[in-house]
Protein backbone atom coordinates (compact mmCIF):
# COMPACT_ATOMS: atom_id res chain seq x y z
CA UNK A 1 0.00 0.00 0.00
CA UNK A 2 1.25 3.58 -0.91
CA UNK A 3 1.98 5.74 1.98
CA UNK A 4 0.18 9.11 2.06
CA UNK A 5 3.75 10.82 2.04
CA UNK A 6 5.03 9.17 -1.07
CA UNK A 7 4.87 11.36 -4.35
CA UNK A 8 3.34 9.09 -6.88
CA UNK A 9 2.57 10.10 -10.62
CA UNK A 10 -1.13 10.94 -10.35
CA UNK A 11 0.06 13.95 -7.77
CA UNK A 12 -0.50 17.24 -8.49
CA UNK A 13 3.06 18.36 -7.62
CA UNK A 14 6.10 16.02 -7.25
CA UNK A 15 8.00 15.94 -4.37
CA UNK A 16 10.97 17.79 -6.70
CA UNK A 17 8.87 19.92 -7.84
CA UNK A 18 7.34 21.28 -3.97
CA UNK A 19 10.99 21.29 -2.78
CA UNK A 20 12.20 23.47 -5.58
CA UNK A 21 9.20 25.95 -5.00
CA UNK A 22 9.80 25.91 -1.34
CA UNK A 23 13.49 27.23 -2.70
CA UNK A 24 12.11 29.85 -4.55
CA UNK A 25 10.34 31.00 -1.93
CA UNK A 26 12.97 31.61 0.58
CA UNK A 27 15.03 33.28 -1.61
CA UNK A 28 14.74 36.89 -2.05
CA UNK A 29 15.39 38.33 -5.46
CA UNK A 30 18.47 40.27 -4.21
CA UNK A 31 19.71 36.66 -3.57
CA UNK A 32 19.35 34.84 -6.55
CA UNK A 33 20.25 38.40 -8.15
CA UNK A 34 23.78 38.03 -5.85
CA UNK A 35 24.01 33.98 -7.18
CA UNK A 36 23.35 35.20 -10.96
CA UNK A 37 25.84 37.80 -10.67
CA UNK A 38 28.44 35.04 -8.84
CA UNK A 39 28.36 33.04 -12.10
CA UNK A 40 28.80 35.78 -14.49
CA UNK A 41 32.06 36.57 -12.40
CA UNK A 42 33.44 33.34 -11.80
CA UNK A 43 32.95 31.97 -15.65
CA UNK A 44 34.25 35.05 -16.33
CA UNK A 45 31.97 37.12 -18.70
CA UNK A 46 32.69 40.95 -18.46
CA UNK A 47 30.29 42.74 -20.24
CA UNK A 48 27.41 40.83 -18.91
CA UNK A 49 27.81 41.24 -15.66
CA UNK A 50 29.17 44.65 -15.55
CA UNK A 51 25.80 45.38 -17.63
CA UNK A 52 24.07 43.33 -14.53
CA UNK A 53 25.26 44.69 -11.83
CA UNK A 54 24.08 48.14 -13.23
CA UNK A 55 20.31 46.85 -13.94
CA UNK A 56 20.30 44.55 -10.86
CA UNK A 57 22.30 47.19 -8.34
CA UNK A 58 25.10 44.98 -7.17
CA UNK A 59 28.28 47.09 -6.94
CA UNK A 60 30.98 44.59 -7.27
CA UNK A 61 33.76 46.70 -8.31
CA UNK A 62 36.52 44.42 -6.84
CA UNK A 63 35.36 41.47 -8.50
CA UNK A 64 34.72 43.09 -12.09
CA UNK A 65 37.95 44.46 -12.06
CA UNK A 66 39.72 41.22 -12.07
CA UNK A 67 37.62 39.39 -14.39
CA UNK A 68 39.16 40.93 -17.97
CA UNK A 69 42.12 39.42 -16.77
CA UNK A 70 40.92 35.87 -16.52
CA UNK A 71 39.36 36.04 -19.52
CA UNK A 72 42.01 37.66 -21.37
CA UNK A 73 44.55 34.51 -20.26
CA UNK A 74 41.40 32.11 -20.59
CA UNK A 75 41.26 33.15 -24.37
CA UNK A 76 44.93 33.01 -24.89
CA UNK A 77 44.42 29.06 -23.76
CA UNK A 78 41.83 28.14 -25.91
CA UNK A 79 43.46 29.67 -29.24
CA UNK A 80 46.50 27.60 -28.12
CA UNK A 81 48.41 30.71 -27.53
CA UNK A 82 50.29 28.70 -24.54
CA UNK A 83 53.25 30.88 -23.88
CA UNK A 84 51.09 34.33 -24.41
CA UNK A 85 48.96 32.51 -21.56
CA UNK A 86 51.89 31.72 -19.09
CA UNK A 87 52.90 35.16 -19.53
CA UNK A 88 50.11 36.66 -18.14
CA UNK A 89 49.23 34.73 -15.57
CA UNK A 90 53.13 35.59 -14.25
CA UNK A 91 52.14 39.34 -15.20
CA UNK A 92 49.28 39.05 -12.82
CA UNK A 93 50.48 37.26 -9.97
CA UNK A 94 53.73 35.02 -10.27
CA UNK A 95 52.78 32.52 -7.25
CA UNK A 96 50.24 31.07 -9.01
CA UNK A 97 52.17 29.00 -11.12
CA UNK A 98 55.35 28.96 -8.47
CA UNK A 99 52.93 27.42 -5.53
CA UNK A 100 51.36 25.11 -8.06
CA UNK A 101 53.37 22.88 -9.89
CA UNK A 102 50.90 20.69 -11.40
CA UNK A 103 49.24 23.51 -12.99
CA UNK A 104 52.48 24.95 -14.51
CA UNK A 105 53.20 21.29 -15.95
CA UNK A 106 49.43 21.09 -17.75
CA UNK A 107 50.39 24.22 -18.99
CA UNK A 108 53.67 23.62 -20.00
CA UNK A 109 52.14 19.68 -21.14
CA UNK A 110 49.27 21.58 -23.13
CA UNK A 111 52.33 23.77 -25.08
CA UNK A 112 53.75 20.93 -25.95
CA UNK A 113 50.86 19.09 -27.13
CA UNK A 114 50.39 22.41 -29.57
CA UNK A 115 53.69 21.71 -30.87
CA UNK A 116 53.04 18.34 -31.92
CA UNK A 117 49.61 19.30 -33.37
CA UNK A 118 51.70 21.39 -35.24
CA UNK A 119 53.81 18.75 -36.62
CA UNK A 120 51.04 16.39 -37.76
CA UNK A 121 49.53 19.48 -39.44
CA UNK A 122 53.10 20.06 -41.37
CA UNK A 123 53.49 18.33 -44.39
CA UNK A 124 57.03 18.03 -43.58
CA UNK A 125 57.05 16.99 -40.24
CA UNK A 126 60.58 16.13 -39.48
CA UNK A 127 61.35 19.99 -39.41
CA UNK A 128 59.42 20.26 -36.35
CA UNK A 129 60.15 17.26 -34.82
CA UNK A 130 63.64 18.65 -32.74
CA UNK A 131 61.51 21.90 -32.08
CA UNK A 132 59.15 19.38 -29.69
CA UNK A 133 62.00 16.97 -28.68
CA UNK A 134 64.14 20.17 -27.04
CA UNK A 135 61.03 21.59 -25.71
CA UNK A 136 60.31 18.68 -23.91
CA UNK A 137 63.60 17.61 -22.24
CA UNK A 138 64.17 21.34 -21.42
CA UNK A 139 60.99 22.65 -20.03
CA UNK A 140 59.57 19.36 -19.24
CA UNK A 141 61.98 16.70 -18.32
CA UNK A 142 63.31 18.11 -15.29
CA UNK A 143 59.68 18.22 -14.04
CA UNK A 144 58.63 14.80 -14.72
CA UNK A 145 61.83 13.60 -12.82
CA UNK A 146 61.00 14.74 -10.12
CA UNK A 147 56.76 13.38 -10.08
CA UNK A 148 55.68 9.82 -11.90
CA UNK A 149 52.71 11.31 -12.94
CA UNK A 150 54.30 13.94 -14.75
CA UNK A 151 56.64 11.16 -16.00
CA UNK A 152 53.43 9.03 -17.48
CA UNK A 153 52.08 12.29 -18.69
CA UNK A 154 55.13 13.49 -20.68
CA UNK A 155 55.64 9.98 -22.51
CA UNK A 156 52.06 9.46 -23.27
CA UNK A 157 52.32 13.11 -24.74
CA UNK A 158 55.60 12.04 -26.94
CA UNK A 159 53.47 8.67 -27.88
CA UNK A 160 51.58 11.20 -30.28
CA UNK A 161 54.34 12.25 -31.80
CA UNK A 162 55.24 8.98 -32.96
CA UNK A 163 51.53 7.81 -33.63
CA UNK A 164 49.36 8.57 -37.13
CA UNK A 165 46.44 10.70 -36.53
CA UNK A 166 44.56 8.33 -38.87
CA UNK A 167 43.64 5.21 -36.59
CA UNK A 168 45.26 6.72 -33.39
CA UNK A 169 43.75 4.93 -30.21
CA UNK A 170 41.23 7.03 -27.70
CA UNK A 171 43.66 7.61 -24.92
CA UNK A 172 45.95 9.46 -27.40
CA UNK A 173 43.84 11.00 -29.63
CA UNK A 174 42.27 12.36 -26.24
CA UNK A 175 45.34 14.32 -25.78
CA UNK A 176 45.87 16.17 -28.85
CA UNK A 177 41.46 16.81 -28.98
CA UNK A 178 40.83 20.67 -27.93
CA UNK A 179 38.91 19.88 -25.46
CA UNK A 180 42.45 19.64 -23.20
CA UNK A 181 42.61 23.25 -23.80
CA UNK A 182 39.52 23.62 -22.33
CA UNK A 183 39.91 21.42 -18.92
CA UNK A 184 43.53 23.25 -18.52
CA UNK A 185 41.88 26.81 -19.06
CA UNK A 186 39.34 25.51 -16.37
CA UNK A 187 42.36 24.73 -13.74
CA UNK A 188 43.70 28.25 -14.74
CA UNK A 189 40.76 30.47 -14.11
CA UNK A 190 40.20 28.33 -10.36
CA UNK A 191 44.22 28.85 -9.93
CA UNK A 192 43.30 32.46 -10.04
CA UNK A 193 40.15 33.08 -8.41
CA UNK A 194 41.04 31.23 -5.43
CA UNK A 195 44.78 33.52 -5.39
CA UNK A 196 42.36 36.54 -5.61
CA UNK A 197 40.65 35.48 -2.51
CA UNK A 198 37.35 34.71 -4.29
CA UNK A 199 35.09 30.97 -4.80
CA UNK A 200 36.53 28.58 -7.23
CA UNK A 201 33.31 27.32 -8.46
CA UNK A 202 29.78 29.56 -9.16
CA UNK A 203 27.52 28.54 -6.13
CA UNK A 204 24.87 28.28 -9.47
CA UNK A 205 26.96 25.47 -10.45
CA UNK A 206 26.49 23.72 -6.98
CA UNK A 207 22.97 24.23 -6.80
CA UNK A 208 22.44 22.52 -10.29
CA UNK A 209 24.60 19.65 -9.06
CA UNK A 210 22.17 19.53 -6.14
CA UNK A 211 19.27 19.19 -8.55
CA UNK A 212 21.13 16.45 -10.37
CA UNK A 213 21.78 14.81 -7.14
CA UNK A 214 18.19 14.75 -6.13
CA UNK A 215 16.92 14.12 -9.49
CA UNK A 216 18.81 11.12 -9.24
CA UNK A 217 17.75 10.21 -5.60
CA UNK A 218 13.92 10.63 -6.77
CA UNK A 219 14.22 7.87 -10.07
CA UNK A 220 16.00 5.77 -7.88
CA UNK A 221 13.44 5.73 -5.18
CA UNK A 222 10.81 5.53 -8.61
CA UNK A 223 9.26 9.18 -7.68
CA UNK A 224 8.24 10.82 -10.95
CA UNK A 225 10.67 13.86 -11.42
CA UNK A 226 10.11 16.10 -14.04
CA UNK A 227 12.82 16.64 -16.88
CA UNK A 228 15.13 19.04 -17.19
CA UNK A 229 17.98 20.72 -19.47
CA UNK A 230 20.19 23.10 -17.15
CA UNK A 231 23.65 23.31 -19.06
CA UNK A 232 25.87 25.61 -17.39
CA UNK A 233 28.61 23.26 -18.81
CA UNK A 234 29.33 21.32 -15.60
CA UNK A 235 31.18 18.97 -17.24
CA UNK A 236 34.28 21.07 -18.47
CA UNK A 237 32.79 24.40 -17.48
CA UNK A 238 35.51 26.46 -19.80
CA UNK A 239 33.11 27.76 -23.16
CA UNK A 240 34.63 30.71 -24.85
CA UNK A 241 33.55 33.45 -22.79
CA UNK A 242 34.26 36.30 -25.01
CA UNK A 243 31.69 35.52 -27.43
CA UNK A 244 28.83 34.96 -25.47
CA UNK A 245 28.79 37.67 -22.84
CA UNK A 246 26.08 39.26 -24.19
CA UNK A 247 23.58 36.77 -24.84
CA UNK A 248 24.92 35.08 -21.83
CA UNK A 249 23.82 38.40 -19.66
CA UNK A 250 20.39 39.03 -21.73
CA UNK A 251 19.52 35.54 -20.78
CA UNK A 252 20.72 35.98 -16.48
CA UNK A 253 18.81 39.23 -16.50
CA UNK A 254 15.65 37.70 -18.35
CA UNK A 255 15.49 34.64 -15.73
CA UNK A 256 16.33 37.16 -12.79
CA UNK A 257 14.16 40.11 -13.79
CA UNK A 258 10.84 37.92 -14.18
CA UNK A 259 8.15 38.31 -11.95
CA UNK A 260 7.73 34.66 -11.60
CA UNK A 261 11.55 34.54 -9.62
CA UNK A 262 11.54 34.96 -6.17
């Protein structure tokens, strides 16, 4: 028999569905305002929430005045502009990368992999090949020495020198796919936000994981959840922030702004 607290499907509200309004309802609009305004910072898109904070009233001058920097090196990552990146980052605060080794070797790792791109993309490859050899036993070597991971790292990265692109297996192919530019540029704009003294990840972010997490719970206990498409890219997190600002922001202030919020 089905006990009177159980959601079932003929309800007129889910369980989900009452605990999500019972969220809405405790939250003011200045706080949801505050948690749209978080994400715009931390994923690092400029123009949106500079625009924001005007319409919503959230001064946030200390934050906003960091972010053009962490986009700025975030870019540099995802063109494959490695060294421009490195540079930056040392420009802005040279303990990132000296406190954090394993982010200096992704970085330095993720160079390298643009090198050997390079060479499968040269019809005469052998001219480039020294160019990657030196830069690995120069900037890389003495690094992986010193840490086995960095050791497996490094020679799985010189595997796809060797390799054809044409047939190469997943776990190399993996590392010469863009999407490594992404996960580094990820590790790069945390690196900084947390040097800055400010959250690592958007508490948006955590609240959608929450969601997931209970979604989850409910089909496992077979309560009838309804569906729901919420990409704030949780999986890598790192989209190219410099073209979307605006829509990005027009869509924040639309959700925010509508009477049904709050």
């Amino acid at each position: 028999m089905t006990s009177p607290n159980t959601p079932t499907a003929t309800s007129e509200r889910t369980y989900l569905e009452q605990r999500l309004e019972e969220f809405k309802t405790s939250r003011s609009k200045t706080d949801i305002n505050l948690m749209v305004m978080d994400y715009l910072i931390n994923e690092g898109y400029p123009s949106a929430a500079r625009k924001f904070s005007i319409e919503a009233n959230i001064p946030n001058a200390e934050a906003l005045a960091y972010v053009d920097d962490r986009v700025g090196i975030k870019n540099y990552i995802l063109k494959g502009d490695i060294q421009a990146a490195i540079e930056e980052i040392n420009d802005l605060n040279p303990e990132i990368l000296d406190t954090n080794p394993a982010l200096h070797f992704a970085l330095l790792r993720l160079q390298l992999v643009e090198l050997i791109r390079a060479c499968h993309d040269t019809p005469n490859m052998k001219k480039n090949i020294s160019t990657v050899i030196s830069f690995a036993s120069t900037k890389l070597g003495p690094r992986a020495k010193e840490n086995p991971q960095f050791l497996e790292d490094l020679e799985r990265t010189m595997a796809t020198l060797l390799l054809p692109l044409d047939g190469m297996p997943s776990q190399f192919a993996s590392i010469l796919h863009p999407d490594l530019r992404c996960l580094v540029a990820g590790q790069v704009n945390e690196a900084i936000l947390s040097s800055q003294g400010f959250r690592k990840d958007a508490r948006m972010r955590n609240l959608v994981r929450l969601r997931a997490w209970a979604e989850a719970g409910a089909r496992e206990a077979k309560q009838i959840t309804p569906k729901t498409d919420l990409d704030l890219r949780l999986d890598d997190g790192h989209g190219n922030a410099s073209q979307t600002n605006t829509s990005q922001g027009n869509a924040m202030t639309g959700i925010v702004q509508s009477p049904n919020v709050g």
